[in-house]
Structures are given as C-alpha cells and as structure tokens.
Protein backbone atom coordinates (compact mmCIF):
# COMPACT_ATOMS: atom_id res chain seq x y z
CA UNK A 1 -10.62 31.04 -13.22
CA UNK A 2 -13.64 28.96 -12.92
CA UNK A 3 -11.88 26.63 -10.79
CA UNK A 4 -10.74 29.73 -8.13
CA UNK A 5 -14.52 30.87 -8.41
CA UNK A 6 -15.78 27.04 -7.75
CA UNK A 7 -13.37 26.75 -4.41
CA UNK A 8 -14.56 30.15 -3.41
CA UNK A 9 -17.93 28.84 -3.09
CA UNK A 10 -17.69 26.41 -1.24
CA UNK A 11 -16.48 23.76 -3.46
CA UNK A 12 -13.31 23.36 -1.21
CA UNK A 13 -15.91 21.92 1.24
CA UNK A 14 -17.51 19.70 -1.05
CA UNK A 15 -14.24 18.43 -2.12
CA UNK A 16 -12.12 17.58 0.70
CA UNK A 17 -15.53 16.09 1.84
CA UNK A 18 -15.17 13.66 -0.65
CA UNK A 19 -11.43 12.77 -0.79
CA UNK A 20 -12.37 12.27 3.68
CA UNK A 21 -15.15 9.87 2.57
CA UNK A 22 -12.53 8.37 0.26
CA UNK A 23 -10.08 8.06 3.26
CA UNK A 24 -12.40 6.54 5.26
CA UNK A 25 -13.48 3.99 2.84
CA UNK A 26 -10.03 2.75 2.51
CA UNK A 27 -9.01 2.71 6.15
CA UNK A 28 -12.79 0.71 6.66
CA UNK A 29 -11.26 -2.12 3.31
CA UNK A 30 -7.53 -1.95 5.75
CA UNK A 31 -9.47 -3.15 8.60
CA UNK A 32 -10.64 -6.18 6.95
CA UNK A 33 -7.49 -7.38 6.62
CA UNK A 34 -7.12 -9.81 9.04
CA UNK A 35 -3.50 -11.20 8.47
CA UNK A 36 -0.83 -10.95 5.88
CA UNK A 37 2.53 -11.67 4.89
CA UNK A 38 5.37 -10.04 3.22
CA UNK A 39 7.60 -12.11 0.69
CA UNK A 40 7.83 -14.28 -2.16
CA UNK A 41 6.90 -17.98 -2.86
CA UNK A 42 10.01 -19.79 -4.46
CA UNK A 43 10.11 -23.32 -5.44
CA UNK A 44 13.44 -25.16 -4.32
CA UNK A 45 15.25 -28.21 -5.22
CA UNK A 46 18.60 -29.21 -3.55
CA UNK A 47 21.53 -31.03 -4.68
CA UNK A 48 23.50 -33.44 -2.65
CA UNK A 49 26.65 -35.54 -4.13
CA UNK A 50 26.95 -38.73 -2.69
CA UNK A 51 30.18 -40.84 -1.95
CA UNK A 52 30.40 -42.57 -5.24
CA UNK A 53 30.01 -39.39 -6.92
CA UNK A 54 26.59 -39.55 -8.15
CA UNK A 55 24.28 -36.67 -7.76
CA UNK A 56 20.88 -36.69 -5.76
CA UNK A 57 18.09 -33.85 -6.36
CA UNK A 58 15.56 -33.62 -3.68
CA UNK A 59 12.78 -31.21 -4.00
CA UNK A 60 11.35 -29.64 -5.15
CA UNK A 61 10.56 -27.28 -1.88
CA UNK A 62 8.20 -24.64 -1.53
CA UNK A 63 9.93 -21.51 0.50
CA UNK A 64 8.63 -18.19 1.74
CA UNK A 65 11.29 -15.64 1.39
CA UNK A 66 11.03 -12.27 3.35
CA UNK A 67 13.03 -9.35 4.64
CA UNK A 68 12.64 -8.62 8.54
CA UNK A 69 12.54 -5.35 10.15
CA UNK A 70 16.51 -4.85 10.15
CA UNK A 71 16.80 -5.88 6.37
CA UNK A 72 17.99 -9.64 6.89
CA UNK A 73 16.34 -11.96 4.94
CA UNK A 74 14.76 -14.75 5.73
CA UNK A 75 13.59 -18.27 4.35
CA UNK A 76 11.49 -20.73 6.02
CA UNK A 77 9.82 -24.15 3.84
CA UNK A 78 6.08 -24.23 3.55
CA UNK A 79 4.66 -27.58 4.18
CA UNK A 80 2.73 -28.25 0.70
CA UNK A 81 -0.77 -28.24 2.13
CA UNK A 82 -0.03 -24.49 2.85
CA UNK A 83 1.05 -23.32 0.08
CA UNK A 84 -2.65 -22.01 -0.68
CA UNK A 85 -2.84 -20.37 2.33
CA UNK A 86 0.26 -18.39 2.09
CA UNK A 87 -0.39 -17.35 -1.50
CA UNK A 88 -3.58 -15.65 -0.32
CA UNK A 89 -1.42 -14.06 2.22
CA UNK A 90 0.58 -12.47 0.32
CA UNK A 91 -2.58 -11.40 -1.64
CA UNK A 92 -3.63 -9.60 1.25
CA UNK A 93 -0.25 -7.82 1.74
CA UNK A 94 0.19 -6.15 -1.59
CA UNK A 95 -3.84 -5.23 -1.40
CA UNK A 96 -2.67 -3.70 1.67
CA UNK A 97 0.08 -1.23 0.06
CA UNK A 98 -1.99 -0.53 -2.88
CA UNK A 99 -4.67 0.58 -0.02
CA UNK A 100 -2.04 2.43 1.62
CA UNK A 101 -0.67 4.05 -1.49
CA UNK A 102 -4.31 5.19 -2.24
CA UNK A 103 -5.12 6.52 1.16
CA UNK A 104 -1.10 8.58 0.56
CA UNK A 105 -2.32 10.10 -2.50
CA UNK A 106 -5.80 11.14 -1.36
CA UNK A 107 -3.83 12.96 2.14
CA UNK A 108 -1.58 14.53 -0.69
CA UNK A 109 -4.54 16.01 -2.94
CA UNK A 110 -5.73 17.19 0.58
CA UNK A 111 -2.68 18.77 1.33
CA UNK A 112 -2.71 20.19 -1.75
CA UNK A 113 -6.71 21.27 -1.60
CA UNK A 114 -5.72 23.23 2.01
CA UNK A 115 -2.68 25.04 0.25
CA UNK A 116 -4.74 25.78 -2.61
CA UNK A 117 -8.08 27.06 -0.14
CA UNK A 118 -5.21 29.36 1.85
CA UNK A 119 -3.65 31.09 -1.11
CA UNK A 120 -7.46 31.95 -2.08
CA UNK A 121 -8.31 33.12 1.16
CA UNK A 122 -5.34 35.27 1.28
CA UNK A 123 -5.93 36.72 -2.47
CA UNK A 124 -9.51 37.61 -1.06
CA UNK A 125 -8.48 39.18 1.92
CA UNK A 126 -6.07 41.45 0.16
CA UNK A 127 -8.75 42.52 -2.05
CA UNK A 128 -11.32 43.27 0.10
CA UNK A 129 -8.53 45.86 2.20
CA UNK A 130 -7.75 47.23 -0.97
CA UNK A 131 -11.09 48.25 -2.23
C-alpha cells in the first residue's frame, strides 16, 4: 500500500526520472565505444604428412573466429603483433552487450513503471466517480 501511495505522489516521476538518467548514462558509456569485434581468439596448429610419411606441425596460429550476419562462420589468422589489439576488441564487444542488456532491462522496469502509473490512475479515477 505504501508503494501505491508513494507512486501517487509523484514518486512515478521521480522514478522513471532516474531509470531515464540511467538510460542515458549507458547510451553516453555505448558511444565511447569506438570499434569492436565479435568472436573468439583460438590458437591453431596444422598438420601436414609429408612423402616419406613423417608428420610436420606448423603453428601454432592465432585465429579470430566469428559468425557473419547470415550465420556463416568465419576464420581469418591474426598476425601475432595483433593479437593484443584484437583481444581488447573483443573486450569492447561483450562491454557492449552487457551495456545493451542494462539499457533492455532499465526500458523494461519503465515499461513496467508506465503500466503500473496507468492501473493507478485508473483505480483513482473510478473512485473519485464513485464518491
């Protein structure tokens, strides 16, 4: 009940100002994002057989594995000065869907706030006819 009085008052205001200003932080923290890459670093070594029937190993082989738009997968090599760089952007991609799952939940407790602030209104306008 305190809750329903709280929203009444204005707290529905207060709230939803704060879950916006929690939006907006996130979207600002997206924006700084300048590149990033989906995928996964694997190391590779291949195996050749040679005439005589001796076995070769070269490698090992840094790779960047990724699925593209349509679902095919992709590798390409990473040259081993690189490797650094494409660690960090892969970094930056999963910072960017734990960004984006944030900014999902606070639009859902918003959703929910609005649903919430409408059912109240409606309670309180049935009330006030009634009286």
């Amino acid at each position: 009940m305190l809750s329903i009085i709280y929203l009444m008052h204005g707290g529905v205001m207060d709230i939803k100002k704060s879950l916006e200003q929690a939006q907006a932080r996130i979207i600002n923290e997206m924006s700084k994002i300048d590149s990033m890459r989906k995928g996964t670093i694997n190391m590779q070594c291949n195996k050749k057989k040679r005439k005589d029937g001796s076995t070769v190993i070269n490698g090992p082989y840094t790779t960047l594995t990724y699925k593209d738009a349509d679902g095919k997968t992709h590798t390409e090599s990473i040259p081993a000065d690189k490797v650094d760089f494409y660690h960090n952007e892969l970094d930056k991609f999963r910072k960017f869907q734990q960004l984006s799952a944030e900014y999902v939940h606070l639009s859902e407790q918003k959703s929910k706030l609005a649903d919430q602030h409408s059912i109240i209104d409606e309670k309180s306008k049935k009330n006030k006819r009634s009286r």
